[in-house]
C-alpha atoms as a PDB file:
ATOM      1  CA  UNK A   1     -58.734   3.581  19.521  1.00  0.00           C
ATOM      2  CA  UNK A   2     -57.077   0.226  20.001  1.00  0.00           C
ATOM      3  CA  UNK A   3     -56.784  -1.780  16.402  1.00  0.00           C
ATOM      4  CA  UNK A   4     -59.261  -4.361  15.592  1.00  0.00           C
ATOM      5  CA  UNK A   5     -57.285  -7.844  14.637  1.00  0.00           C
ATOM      6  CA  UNK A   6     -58.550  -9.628  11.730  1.00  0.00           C
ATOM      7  CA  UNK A   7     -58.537 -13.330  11.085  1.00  0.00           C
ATOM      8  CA  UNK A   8     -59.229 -14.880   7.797  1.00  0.00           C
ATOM      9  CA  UNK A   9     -61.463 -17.775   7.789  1.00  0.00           C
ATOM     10  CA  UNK A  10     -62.302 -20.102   4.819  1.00  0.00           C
ATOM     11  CA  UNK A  11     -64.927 -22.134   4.927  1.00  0.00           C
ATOM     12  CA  UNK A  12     -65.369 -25.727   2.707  1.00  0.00           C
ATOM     13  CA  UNK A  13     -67.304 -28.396   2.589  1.00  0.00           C
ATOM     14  CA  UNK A  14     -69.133 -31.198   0.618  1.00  0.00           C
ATOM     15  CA  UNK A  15     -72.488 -30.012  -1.015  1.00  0.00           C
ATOM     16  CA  UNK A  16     -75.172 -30.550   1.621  1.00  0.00           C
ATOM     17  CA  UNK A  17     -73.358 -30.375   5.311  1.00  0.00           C
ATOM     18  CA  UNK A  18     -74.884 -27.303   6.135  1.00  0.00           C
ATOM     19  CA  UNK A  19     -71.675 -25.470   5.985  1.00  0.00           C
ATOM     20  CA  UNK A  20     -73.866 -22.388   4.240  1.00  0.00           C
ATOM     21  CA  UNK A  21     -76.264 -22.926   7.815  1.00  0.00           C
ATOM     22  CA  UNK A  22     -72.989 -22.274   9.553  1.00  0.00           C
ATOM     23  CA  UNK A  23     -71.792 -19.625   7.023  1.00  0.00           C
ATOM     24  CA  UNK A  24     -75.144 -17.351   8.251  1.00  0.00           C
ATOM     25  CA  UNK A  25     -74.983 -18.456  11.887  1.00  0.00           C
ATOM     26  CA  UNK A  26     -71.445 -16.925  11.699  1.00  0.00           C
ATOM     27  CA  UNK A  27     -71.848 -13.737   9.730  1.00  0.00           C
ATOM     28  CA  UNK A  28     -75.670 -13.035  10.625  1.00  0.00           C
ATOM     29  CA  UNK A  29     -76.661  -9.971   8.459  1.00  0.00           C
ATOM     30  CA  UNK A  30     -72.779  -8.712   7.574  1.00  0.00           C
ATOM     31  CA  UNK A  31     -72.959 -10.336   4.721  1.00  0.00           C
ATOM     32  CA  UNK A  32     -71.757  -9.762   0.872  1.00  0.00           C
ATOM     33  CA  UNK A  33     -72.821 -11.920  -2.029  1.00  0.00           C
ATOM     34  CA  UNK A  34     -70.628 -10.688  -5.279  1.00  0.00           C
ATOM     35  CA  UNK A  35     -69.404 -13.649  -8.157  1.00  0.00           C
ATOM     36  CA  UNK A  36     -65.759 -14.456  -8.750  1.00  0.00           C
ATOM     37  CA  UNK A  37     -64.043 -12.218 -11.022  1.00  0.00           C
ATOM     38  CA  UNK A  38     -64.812 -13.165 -14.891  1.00  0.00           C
ATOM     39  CA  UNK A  39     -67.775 -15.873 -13.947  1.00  0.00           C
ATOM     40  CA  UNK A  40     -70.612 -16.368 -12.292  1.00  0.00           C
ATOM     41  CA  UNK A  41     -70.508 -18.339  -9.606  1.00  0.00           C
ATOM     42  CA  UNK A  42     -71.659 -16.734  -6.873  1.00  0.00           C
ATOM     43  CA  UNK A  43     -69.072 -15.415  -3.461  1.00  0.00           C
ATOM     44  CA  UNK A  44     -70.306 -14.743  -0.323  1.00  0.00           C
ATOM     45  CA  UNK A  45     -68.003 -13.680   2.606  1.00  0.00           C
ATOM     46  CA  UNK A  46     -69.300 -11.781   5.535  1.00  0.00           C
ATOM     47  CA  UNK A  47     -67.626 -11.140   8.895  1.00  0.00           C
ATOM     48  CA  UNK A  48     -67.757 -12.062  12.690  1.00  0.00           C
ATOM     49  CA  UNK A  49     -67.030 -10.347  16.089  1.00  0.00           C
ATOM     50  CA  UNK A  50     -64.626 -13.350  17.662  1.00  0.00           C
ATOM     51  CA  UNK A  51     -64.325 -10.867  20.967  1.00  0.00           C
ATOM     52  CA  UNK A  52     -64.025  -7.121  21.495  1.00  0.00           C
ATOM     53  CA  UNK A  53     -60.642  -7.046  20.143  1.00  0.00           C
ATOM     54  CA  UNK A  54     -60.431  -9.458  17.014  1.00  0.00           C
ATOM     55  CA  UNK A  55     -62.698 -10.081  13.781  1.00  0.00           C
ATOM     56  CA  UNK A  56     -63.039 -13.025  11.265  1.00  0.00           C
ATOM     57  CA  UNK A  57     -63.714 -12.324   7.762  1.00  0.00           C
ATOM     58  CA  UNK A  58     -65.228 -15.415   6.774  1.00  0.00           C
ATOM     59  CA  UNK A  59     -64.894 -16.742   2.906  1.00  0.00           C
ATOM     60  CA  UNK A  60     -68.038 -19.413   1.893  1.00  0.00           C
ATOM     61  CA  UNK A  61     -65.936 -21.708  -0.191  1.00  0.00           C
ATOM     62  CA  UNK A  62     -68.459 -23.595  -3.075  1.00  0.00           C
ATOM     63  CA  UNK A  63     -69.282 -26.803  -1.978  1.00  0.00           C
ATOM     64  CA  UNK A  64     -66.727 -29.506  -3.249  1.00  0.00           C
ATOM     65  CA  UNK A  65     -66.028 -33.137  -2.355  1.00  0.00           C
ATOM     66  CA  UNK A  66     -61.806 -32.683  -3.771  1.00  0.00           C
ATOM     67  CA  UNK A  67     -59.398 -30.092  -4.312  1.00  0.00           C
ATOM     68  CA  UNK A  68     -58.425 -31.750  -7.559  1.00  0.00           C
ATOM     69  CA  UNK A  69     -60.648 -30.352  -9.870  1.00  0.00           C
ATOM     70  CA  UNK A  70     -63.058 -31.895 -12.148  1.00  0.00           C
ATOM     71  CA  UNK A  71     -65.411 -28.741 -12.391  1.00  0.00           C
ATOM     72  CA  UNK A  72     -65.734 -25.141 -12.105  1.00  0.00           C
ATOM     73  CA  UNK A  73     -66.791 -25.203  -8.483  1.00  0.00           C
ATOM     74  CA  UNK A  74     -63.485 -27.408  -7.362  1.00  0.00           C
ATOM     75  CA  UNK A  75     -61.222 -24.875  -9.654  1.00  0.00           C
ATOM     76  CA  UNK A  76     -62.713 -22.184  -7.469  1.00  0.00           C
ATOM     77  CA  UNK A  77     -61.256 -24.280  -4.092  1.00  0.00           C
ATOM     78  CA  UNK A  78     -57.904 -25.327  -5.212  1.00  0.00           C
ATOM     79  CA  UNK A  79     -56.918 -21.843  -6.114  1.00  0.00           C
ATOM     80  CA  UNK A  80     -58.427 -20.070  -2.929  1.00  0.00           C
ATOM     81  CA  UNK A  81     -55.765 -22.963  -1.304  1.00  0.00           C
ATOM     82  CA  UNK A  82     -52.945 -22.334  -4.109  1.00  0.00           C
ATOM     83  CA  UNK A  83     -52.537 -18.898  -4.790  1.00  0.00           C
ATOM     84  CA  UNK A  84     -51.323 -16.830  -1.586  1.00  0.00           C
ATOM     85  CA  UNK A  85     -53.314 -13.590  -2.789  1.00  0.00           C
ATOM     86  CA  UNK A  86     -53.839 -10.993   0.219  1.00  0.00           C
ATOM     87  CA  UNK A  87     -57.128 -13.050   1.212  1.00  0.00           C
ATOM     88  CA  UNK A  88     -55.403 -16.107   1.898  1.00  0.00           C
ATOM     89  CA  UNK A  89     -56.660 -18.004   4.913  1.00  0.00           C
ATOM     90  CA  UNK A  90     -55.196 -18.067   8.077  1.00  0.00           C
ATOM     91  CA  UNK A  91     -57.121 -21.101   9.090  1.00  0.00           C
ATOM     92  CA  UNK A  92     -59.553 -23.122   6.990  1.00  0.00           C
ATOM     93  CA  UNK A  93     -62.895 -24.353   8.558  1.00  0.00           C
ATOM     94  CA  UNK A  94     -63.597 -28.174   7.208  1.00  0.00           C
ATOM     95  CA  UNK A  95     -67.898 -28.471   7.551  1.00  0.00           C
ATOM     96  CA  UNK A  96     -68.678 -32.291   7.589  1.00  0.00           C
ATOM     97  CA  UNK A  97     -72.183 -33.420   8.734  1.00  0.00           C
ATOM     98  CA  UNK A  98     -72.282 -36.678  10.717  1.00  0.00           C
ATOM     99  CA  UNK A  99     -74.113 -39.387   9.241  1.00  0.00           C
ATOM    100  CA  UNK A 100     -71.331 -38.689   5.956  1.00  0.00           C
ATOM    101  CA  UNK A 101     -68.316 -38.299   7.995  1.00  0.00           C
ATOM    102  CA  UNK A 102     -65.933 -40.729   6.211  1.00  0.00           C
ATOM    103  CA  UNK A 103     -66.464 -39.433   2.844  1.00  0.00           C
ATOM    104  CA  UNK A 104     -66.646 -35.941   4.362  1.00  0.00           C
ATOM    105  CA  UNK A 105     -62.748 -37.015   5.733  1.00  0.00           C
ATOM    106  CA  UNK A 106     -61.278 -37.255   2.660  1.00  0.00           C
ATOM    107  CA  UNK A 107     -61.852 -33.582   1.771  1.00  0.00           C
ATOM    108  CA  UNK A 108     -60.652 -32.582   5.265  1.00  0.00           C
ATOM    109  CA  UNK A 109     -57.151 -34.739   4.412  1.00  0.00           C
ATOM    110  CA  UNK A 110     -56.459 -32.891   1.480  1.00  0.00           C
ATOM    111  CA  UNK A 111     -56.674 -29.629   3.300  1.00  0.00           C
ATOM    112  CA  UNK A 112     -54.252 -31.018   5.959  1.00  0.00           C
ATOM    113  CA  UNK A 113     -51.505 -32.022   3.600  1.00  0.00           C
ATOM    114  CA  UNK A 114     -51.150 -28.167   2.152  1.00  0.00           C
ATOM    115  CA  UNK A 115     -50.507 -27.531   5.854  1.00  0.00           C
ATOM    116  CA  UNK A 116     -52.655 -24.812   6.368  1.00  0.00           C
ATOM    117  CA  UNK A 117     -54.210 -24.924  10.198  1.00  0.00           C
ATOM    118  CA  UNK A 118     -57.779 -26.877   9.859  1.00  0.00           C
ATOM    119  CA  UNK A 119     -60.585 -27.076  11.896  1.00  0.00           C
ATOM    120  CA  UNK A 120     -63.293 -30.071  11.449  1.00  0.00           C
ATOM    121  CA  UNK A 121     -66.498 -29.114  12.193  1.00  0.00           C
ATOM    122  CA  UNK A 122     -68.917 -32.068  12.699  1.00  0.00           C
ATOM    123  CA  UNK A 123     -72.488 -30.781  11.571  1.00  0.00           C
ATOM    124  CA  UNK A 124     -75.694 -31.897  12.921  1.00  0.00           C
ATOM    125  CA  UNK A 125     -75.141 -32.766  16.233  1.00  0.00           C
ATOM    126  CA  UNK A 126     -78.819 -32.488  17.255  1.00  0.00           C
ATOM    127  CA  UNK A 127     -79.115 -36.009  15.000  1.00  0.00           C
ATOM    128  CA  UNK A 128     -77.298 -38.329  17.224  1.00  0.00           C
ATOM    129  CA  UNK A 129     -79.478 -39.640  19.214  1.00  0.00           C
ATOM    130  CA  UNK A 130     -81.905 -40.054  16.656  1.00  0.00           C
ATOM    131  CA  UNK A 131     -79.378 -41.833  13.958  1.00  0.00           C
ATOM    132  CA  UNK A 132     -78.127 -44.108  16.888  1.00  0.00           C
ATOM    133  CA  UNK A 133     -74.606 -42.229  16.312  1.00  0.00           C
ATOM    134  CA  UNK A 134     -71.799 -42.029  18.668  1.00  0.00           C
ATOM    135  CA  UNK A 135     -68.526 -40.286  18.025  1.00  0.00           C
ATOM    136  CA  UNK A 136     -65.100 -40.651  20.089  1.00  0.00           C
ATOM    137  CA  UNK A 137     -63.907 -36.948  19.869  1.00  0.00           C
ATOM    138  CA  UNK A 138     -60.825 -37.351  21.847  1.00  0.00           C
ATOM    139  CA  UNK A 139     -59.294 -40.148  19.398  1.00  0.00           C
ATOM    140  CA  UNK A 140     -60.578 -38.380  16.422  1.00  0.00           C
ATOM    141  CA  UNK A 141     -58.828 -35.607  17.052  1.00  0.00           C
ATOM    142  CA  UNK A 142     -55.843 -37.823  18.475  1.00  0.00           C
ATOM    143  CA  UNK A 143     -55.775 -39.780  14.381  1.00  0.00           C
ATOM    144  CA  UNK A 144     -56.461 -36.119  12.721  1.00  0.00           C
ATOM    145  CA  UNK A 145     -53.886 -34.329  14.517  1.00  0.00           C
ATOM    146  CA  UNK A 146     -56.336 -31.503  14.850  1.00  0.00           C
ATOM    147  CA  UNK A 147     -59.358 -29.613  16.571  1.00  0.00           C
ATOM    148  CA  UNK A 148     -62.401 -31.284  16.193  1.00  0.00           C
ATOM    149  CA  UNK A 149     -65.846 -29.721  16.886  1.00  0.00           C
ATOM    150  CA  UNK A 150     -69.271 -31.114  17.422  1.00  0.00           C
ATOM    151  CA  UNK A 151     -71.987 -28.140  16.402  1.00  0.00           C
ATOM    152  CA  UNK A 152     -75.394 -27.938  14.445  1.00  0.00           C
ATOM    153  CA  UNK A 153     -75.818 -25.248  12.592  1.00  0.00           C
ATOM    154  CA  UNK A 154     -79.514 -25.495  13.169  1.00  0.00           C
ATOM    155  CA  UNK A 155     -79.698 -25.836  16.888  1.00  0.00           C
ATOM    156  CA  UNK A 156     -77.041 -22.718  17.102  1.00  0.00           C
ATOM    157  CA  UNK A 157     -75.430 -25.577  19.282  1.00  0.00           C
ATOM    158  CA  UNK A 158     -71.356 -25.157  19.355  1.00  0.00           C
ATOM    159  CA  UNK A 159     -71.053 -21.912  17.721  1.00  0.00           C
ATOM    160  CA  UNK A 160     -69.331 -20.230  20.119  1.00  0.00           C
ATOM    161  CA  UNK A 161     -66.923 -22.839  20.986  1.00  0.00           C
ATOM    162  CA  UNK A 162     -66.010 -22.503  17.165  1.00  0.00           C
ATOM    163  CA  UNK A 163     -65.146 -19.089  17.062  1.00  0.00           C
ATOM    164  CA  UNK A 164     -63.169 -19.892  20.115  1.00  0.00           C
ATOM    165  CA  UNK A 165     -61.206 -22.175  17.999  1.00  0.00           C
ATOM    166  CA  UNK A 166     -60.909 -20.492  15.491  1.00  0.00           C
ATOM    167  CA  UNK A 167     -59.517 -17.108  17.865  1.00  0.00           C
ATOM    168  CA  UNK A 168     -56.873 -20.004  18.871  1.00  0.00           C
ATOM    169  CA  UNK A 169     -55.888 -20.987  15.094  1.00  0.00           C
ATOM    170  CA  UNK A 170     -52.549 -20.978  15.588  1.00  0.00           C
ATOM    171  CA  UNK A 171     -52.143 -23.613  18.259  1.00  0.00           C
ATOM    172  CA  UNK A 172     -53.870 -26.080  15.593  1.00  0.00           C
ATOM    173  CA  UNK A 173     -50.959 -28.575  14.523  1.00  0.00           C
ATOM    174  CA  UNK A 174     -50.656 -28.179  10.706  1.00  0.00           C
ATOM    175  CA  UNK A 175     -48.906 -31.895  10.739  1.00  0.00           C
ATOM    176  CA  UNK A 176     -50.004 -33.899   7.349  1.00  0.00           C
ATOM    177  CA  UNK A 177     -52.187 -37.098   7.154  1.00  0.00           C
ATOM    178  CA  UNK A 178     -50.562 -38.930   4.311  1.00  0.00           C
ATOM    179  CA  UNK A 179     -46.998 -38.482   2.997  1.00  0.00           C
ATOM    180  CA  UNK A 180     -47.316 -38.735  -0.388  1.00  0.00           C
ATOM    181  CA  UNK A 181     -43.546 -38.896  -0.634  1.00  0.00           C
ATOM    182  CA  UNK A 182     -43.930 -42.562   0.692  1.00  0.00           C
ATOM    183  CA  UNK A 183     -46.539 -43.727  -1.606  1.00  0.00           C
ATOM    184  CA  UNK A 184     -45.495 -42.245  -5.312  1.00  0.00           C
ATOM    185  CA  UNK A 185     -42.520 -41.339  -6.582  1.00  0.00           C
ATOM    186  CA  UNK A 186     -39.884 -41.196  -3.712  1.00  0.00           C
ATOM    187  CA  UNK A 187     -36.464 -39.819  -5.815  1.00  0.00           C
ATOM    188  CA  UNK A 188     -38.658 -37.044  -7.204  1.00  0.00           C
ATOM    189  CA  UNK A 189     -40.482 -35.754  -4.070  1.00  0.00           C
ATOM    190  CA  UNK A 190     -37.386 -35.442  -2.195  1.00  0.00           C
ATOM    191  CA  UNK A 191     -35.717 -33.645  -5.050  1.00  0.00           C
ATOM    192  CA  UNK A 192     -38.900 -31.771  -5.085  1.00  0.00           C
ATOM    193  CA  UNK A 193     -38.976 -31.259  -1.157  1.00  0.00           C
ATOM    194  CA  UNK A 194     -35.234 -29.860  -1.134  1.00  0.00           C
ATOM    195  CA  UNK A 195     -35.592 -27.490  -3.347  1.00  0.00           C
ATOM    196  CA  UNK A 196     -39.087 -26.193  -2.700  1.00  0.00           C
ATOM    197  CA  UNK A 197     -38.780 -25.460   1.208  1.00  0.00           C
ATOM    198  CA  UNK A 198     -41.323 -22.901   1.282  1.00  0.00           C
ATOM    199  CA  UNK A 199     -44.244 -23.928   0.274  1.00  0.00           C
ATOM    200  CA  UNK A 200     -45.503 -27.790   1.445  1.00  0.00           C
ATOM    201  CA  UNK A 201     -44.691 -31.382  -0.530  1.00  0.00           C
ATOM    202  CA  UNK A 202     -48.763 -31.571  -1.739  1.00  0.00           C
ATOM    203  CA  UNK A 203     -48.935 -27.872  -2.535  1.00  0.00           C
ATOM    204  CA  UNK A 204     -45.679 -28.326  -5.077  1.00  0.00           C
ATOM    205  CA  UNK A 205     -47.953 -31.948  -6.297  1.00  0.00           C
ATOM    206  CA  UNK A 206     -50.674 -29.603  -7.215  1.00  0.00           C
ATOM    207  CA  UNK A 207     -48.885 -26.928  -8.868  1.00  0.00           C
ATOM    208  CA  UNK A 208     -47.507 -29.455 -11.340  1.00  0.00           C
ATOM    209  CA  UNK A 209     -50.611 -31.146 -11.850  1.00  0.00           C
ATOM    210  CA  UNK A 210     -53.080 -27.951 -11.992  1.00  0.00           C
ATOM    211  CA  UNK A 211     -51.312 -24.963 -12.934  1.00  0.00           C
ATOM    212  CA  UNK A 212     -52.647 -24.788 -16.218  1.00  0.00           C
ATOM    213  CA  UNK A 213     -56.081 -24.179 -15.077  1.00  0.00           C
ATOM    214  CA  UNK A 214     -54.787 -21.013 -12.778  1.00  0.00           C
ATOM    215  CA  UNK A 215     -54.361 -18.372 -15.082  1.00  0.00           C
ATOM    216  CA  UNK A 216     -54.460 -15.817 -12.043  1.00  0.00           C
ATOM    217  CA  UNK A 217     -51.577 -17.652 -10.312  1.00  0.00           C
ATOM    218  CA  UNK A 218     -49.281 -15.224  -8.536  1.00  0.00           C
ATOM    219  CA  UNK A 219     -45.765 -15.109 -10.604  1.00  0.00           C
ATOM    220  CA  UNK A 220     -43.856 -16.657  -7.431  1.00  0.00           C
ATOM    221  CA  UNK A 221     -46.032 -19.846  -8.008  1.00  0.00           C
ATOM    222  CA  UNK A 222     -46.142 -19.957 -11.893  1.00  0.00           C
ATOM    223  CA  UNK A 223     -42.241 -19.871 -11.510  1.00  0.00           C
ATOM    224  CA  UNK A 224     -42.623 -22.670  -9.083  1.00  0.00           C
ATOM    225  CA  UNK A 225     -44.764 -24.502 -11.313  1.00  0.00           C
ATOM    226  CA  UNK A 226     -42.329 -24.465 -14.458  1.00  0.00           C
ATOM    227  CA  UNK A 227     -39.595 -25.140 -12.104  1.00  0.00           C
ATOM    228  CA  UNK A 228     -41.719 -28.392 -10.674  1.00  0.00           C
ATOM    229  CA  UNK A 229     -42.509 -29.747 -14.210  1.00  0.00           C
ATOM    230  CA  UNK A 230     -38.919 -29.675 -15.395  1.00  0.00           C
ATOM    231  CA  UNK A 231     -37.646 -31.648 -12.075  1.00  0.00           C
END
């Protein structure tokens, strides 16, 4: 019996883009709703026939507008990005709905700089018309250096053409938005960048800034961390 392949999917959002819609369109009934380990928030992953020969497992991410934390929620978020555990993501799924698609872009730009392969998903399609909204997908994905979907969740509209996407993960370019180098501390993220090859520039940011609230970081990245703050 030939061996099923198995992609891991996160999936992340803002509060109210229907990325939970998406979530059940995905997974339909193979579905599991448990809480994180030690609180209880609740954690839903489920899975998803891609094609005969490959799966997703599919992580629900809690809805968040940052991965720099100001609550329990955006804790949750940062680490699923931070700490490479054996359910890391292969490719992260960015849910945005389309009448909130700047602010929505923000989120999306974070996930970009860790360098992780990311693919927006525009939500709500089936509003368009309606809103008097028109979207140039070509140079959107062009500026984002990425895929760029049009779906709703709803409608069921697009839903194949993400898992195709997402069965294609690794052609998405992982290039970064912003260069934070440029725009802080030069000296220190290029001291920071040469020794710290493995892992990318915003990742390294965030350990220094947010280890403390990761007490379930792997020992690789708590090294890193104490390393970081000492630089």
């Amino acid at each position: 019996m030939r061996k099923t392949e198995v992609i891991k999917v996160a999936l992340v959002g803002n509060p109210n883009t229907g990325k939970s819609s998406l979530f059940n369109q995905l997974t339909g009934l193979n579905q599991k709703v448990s809480n994180y380990p030690g609180i209880t928030v609740e954690k839903k992953s489920g899975t998803a026939k891609l094609n005969d020969e490959v799966t997703a497992t599919i992580s629900d991410l809690p809805g968040t507008y940052s991965i720099n934390p100001s609550s329990l929620d955006e804790n949750i978020v940062l680490e699923a990005f931070i700490n490479e555990s054996n359910d890391y993501p292969d490719v992260v799924v960015v849910v945005a709905d389309i009448e909130n698609l700047k602010r929505n872009l923000f989120l999306f730009s974070q996930i970009k700089d860790l360098e992780i392969p990311a693919i927006l998903v525009v939500n709500m399609m089936d509003q368009m018309k309606k809103k008097g909204i028109s979207l140039d997908i070509a140079k959107l994905k062009e500026e984002l250096k990425s895929e760029v979907l049009l779906i709703s969740a709803r409608k069921k509209l697009g839903i194949e053409e993400l898992k195709t996407a997402i069965l294609n993960y690794k052609k998405v370019q992982t290039t970064t938005i912003a260069n934070i180098a440029n725009r802080v501390d030069a000296d220190f993220f290029k001291k920071v960048k040469s020794s710290f090859e493995d892992i990318s520039l915003y990742k390294a940011w965030l350990l220094i800034t947010q280890q403390h609230n990761f007490p379930n970081l792997n020992q690789t990245l708590k090294n890193w961390g104490l390393v970081l703050e000492k630089t």
